[in-house]
C-alpha atoms as a PDB file:
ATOM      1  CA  UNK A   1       0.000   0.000   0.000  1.00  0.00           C
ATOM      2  CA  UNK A   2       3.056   2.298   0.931  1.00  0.00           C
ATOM      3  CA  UNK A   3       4.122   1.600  -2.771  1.00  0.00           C
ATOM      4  CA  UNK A   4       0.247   2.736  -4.399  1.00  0.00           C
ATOM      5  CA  UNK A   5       0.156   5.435  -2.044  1.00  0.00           C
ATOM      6  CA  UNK A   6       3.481   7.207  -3.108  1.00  0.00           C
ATOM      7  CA  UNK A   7       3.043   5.988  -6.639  1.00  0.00           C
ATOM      8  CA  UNK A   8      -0.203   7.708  -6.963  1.00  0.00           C
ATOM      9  CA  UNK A   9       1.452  11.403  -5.092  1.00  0.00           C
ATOM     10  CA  UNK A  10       4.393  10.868  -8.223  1.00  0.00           C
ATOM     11  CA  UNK A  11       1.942  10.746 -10.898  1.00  0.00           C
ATOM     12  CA  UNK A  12       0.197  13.562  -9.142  1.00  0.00           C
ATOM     13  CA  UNK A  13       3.279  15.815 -10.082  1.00  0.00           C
ATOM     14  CA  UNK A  14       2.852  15.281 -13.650  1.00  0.00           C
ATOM     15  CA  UNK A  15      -0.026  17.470 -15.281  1.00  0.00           C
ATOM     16  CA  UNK A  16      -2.880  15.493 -17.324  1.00  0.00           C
ATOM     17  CA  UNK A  17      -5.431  17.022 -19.089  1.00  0.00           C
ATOM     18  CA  UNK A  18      -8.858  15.908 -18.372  1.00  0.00           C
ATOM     19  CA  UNK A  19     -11.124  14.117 -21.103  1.00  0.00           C
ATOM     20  CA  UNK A  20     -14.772  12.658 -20.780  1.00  0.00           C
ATOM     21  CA  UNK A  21     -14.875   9.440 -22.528  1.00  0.00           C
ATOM     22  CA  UNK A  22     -18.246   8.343 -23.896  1.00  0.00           C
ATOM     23  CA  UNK A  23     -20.407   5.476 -25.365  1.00  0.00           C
ATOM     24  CA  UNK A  24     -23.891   4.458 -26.099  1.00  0.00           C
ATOM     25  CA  UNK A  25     -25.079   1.100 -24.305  1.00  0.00           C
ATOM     26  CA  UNK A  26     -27.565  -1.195 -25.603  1.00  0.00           C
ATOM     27  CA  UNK A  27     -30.368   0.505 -23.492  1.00  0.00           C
ATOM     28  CA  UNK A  28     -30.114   3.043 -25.652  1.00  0.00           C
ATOM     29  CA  UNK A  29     -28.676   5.562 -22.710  1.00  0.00           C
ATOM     30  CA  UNK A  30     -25.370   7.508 -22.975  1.00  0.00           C
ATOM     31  CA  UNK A  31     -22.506   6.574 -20.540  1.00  0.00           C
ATOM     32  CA  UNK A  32     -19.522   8.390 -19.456  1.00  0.00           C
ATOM     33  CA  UNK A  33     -16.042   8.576 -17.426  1.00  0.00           C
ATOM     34  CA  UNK A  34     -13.624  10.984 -16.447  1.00  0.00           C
ATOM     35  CA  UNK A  35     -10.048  10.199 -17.928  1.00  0.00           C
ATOM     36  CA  UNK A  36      -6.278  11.493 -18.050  1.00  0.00           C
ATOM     37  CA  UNK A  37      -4.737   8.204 -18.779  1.00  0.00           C
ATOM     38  CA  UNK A  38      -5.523   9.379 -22.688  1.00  0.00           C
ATOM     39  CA  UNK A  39      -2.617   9.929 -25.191  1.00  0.00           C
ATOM     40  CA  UNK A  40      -2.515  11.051 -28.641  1.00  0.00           C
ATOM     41  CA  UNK A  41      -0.763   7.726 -30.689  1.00  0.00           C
ATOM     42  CA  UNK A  42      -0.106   8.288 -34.132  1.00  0.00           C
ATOM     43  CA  UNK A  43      -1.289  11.274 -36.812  1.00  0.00           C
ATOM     44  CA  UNK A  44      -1.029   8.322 -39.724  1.00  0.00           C
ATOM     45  CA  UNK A  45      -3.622   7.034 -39.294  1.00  0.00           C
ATOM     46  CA  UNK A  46      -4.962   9.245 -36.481  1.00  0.00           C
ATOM     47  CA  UNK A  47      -4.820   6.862 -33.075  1.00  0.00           C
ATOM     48  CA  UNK A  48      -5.771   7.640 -29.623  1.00  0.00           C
ATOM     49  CA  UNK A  49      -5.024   5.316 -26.356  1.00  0.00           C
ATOM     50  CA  UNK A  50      -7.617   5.696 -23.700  1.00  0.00           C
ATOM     51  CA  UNK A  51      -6.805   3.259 -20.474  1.00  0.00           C
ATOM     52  CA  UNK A  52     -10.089   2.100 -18.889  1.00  0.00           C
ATOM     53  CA  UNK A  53     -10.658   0.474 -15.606  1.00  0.00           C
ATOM     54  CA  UNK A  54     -12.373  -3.065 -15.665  1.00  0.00           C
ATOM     55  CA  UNK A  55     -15.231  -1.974 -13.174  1.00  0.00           C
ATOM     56  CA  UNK A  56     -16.824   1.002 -15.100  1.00  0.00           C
ATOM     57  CA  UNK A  57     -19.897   0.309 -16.724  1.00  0.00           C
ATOM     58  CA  UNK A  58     -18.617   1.763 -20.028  1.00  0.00           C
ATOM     59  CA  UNK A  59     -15.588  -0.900 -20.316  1.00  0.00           C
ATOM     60  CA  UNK A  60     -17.474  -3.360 -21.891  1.00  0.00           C
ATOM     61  CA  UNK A  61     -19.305  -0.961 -24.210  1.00  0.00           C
ATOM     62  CA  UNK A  62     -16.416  -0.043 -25.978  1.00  0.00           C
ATOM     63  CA  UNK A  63     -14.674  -3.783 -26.100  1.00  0.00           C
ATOM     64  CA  UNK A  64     -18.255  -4.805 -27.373  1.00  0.00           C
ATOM     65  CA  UNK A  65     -19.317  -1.542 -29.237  1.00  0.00           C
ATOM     66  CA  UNK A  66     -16.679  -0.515 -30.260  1.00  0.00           C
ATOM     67  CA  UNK A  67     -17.384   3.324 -30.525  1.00  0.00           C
ATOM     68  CA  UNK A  68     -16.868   6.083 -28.454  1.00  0.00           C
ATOM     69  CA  UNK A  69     -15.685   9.737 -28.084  1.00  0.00           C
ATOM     70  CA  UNK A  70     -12.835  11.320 -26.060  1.00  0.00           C
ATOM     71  CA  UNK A  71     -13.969  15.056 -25.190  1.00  0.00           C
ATOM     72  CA  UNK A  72     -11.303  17.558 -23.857  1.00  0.00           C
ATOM     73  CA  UNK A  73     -13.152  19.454 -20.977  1.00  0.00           C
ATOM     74  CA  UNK A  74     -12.851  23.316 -20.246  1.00  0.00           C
ATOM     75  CA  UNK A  75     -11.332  24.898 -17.437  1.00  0.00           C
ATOM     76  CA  UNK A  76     -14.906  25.611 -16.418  1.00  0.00           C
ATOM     77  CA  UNK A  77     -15.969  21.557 -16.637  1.00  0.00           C
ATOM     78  CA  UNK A  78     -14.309  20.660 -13.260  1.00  0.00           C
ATOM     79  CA  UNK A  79     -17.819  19.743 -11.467  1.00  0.00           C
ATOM     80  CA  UNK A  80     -18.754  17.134 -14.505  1.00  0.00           C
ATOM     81  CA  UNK A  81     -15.119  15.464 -14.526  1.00  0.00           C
ATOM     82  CA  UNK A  82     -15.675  15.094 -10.745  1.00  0.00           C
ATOM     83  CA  UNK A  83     -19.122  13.939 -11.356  1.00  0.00           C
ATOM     84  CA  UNK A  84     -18.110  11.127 -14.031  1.00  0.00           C
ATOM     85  CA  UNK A  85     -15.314  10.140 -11.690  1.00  0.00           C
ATOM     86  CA  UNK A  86     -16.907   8.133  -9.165  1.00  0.00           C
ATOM     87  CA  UNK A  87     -18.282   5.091 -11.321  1.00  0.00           C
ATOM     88  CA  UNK A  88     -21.754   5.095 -10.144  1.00  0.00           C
ATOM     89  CA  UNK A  89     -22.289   8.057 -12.357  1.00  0.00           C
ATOM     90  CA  UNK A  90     -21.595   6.877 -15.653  1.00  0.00           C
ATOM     91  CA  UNK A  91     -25.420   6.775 -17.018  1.00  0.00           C
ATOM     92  CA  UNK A  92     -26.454   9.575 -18.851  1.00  0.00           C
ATOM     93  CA  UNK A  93     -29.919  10.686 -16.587  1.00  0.00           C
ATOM     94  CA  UNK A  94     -27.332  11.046 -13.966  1.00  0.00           C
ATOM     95  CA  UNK A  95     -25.023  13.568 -16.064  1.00  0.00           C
ATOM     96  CA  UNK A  96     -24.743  16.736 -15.004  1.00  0.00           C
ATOM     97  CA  UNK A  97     -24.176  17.669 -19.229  1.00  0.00           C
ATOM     98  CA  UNK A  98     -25.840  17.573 -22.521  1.00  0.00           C
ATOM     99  CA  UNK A  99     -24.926  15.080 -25.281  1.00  0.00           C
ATOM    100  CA  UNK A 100     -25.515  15.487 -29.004  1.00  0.00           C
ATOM    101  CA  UNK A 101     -25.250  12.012 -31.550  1.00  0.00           C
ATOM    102  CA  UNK A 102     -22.717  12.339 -34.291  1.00  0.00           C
ATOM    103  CA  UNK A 103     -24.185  11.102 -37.220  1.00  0.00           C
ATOM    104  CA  UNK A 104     -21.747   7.665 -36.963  1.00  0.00           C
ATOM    105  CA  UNK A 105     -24.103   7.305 -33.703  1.00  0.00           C
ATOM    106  CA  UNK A 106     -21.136   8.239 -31.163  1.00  0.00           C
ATOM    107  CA  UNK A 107     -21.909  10.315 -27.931  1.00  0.00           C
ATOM    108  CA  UNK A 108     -20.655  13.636 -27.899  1.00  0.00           C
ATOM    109  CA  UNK A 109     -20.952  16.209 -24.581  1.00  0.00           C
ATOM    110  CA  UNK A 110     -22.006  19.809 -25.631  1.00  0.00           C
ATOM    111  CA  UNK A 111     -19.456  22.656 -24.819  1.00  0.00           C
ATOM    112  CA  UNK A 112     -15.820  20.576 -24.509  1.00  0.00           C
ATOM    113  CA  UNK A 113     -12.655  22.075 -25.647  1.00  0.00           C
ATOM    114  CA  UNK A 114     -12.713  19.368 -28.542  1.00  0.00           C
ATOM    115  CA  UNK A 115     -13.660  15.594 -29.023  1.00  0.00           C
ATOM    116  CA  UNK A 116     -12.314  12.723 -30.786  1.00  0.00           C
ATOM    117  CA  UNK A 117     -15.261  10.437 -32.622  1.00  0.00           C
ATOM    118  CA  UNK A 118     -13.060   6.671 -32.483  1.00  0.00           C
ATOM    119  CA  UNK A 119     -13.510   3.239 -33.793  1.00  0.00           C
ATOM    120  CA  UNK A 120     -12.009   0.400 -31.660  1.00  0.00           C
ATOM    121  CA  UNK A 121      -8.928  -0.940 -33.515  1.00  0.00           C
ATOM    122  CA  UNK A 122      -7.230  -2.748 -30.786  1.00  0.00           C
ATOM    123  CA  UNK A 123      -7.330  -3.650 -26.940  1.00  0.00           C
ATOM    124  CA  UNK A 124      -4.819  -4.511 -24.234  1.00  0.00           C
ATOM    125  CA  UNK A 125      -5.129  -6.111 -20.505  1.00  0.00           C
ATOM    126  CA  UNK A 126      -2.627  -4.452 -18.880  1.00  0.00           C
ATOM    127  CA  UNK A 127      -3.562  -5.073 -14.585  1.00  0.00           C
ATOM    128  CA  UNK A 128      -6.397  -3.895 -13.647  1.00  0.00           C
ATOM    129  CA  UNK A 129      -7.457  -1.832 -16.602  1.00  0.00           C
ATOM    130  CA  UNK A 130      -7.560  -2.350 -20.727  1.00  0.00           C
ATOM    131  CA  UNK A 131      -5.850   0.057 -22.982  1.00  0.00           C
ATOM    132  CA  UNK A 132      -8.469   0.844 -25.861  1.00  0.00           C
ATOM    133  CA  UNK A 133      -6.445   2.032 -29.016  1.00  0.00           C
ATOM    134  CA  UNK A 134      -9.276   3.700 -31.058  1.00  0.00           C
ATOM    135  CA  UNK A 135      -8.932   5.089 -35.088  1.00  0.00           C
ATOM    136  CA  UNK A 136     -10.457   8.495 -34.742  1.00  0.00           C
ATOM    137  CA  UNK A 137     -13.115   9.379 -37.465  1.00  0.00           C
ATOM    138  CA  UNK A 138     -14.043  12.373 -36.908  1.00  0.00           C
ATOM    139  CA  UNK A 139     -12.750  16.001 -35.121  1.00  0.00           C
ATOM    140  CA  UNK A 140     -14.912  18.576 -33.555  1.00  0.00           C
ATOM    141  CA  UNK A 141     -13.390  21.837 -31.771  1.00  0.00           C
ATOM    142  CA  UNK A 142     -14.679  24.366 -29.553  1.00  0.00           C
ATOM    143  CA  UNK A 143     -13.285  26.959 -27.554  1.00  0.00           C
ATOM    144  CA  UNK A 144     -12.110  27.936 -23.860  1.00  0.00           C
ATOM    145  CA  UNK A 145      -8.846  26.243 -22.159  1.00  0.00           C
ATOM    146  CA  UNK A 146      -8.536  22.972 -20.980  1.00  0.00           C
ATOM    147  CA  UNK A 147      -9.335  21.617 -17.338  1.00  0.00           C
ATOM    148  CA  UNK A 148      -5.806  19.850 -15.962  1.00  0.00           C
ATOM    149  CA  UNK A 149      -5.537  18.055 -13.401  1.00  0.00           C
ATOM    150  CA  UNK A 150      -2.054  18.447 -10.813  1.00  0.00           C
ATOM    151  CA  UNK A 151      -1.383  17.634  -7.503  1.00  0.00           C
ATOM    152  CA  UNK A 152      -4.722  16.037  -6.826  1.00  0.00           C
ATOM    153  CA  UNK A 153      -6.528  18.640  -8.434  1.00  0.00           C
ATOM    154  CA  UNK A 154      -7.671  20.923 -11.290  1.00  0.00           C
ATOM    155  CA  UNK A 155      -6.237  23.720 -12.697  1.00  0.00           C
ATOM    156  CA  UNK A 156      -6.236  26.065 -15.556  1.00  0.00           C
ATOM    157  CA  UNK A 157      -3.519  27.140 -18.156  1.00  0.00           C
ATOM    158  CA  UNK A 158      -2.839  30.429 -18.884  1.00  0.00           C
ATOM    159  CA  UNK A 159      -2.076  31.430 -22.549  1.00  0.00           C
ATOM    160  CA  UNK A 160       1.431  31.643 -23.145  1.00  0.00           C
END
């Protein structure tokens, strides 16, 4: 435990943005998590790596699905990332945000900083999470600056 504890203070010193990773279940009902373990891959073809824990509800939509979106929140979004951190959150009626449907049928939350529409190419088990590598499809931007999370909690960047 000495070992997790001091691990997780480490990784505290390095900033992470903060993302909102979506999926549709079969009930029809939107279903989200709050991420920084999310990395851009490769431009050629355009990959993104999004690490997902085995207990949240939307694991198994996207190993199954297949589709989902990675949304970069605002420095404004803090209260939804904290929302969609705890995992009993994860259904849409519960979500503190709106959603709109791209028209490939992928969740997308209204008023992020960007978000990445992806197709599952490949998965990982790697301890107690998967590592989803998803082709992205399509890009949508918005505006603001993104939420980051240091130290155990958020924070904004200033424009340099």
């Amino acid at each position: 435990m000495v070992m997790e504890e001091e691990l997780r203070r480490i990784w505290g010193l390095f900033p992470t943005g903060v993302t909102l990773v979506s999926a549709v279940g079969s009930d029809g009902r939107v279903y989200s998590m709050t991420a920084n373990s999310v990395t851009s891959v490769s431009l050629e073809p355009p990959l993104v790596l999004v690490c997902v824990g085995h207990e949240r509800t939307i694991h198994d939509l996207i190993a199954e699905g297949g589709k989902f979106s990675v949304s970069f929140l605002t420095s404004d979004q803090g209260d939804l990332a904290l929302h969609f951190a705890i995992s009993t959150n994860d259904r849409s009626e519960d979500s503190p945000v709106e959603y709109r449907t791209s028209a490939s049928g992928v969740p997308l939350p209204q008023d992020c900083l960007a978000s990445l529409e992806c197709q599952l190419e490949m998965s990982h088990q790697a301890g107690d999470h998967t590592i989803f590598l998803g082709r992205v499809l399509e890009l949508n931007r918005g505006e603001g600056r993104p939420l980051v999370f240091y130290r155990g909690g958020f924070t904004k960047v200033e424009e340099p």
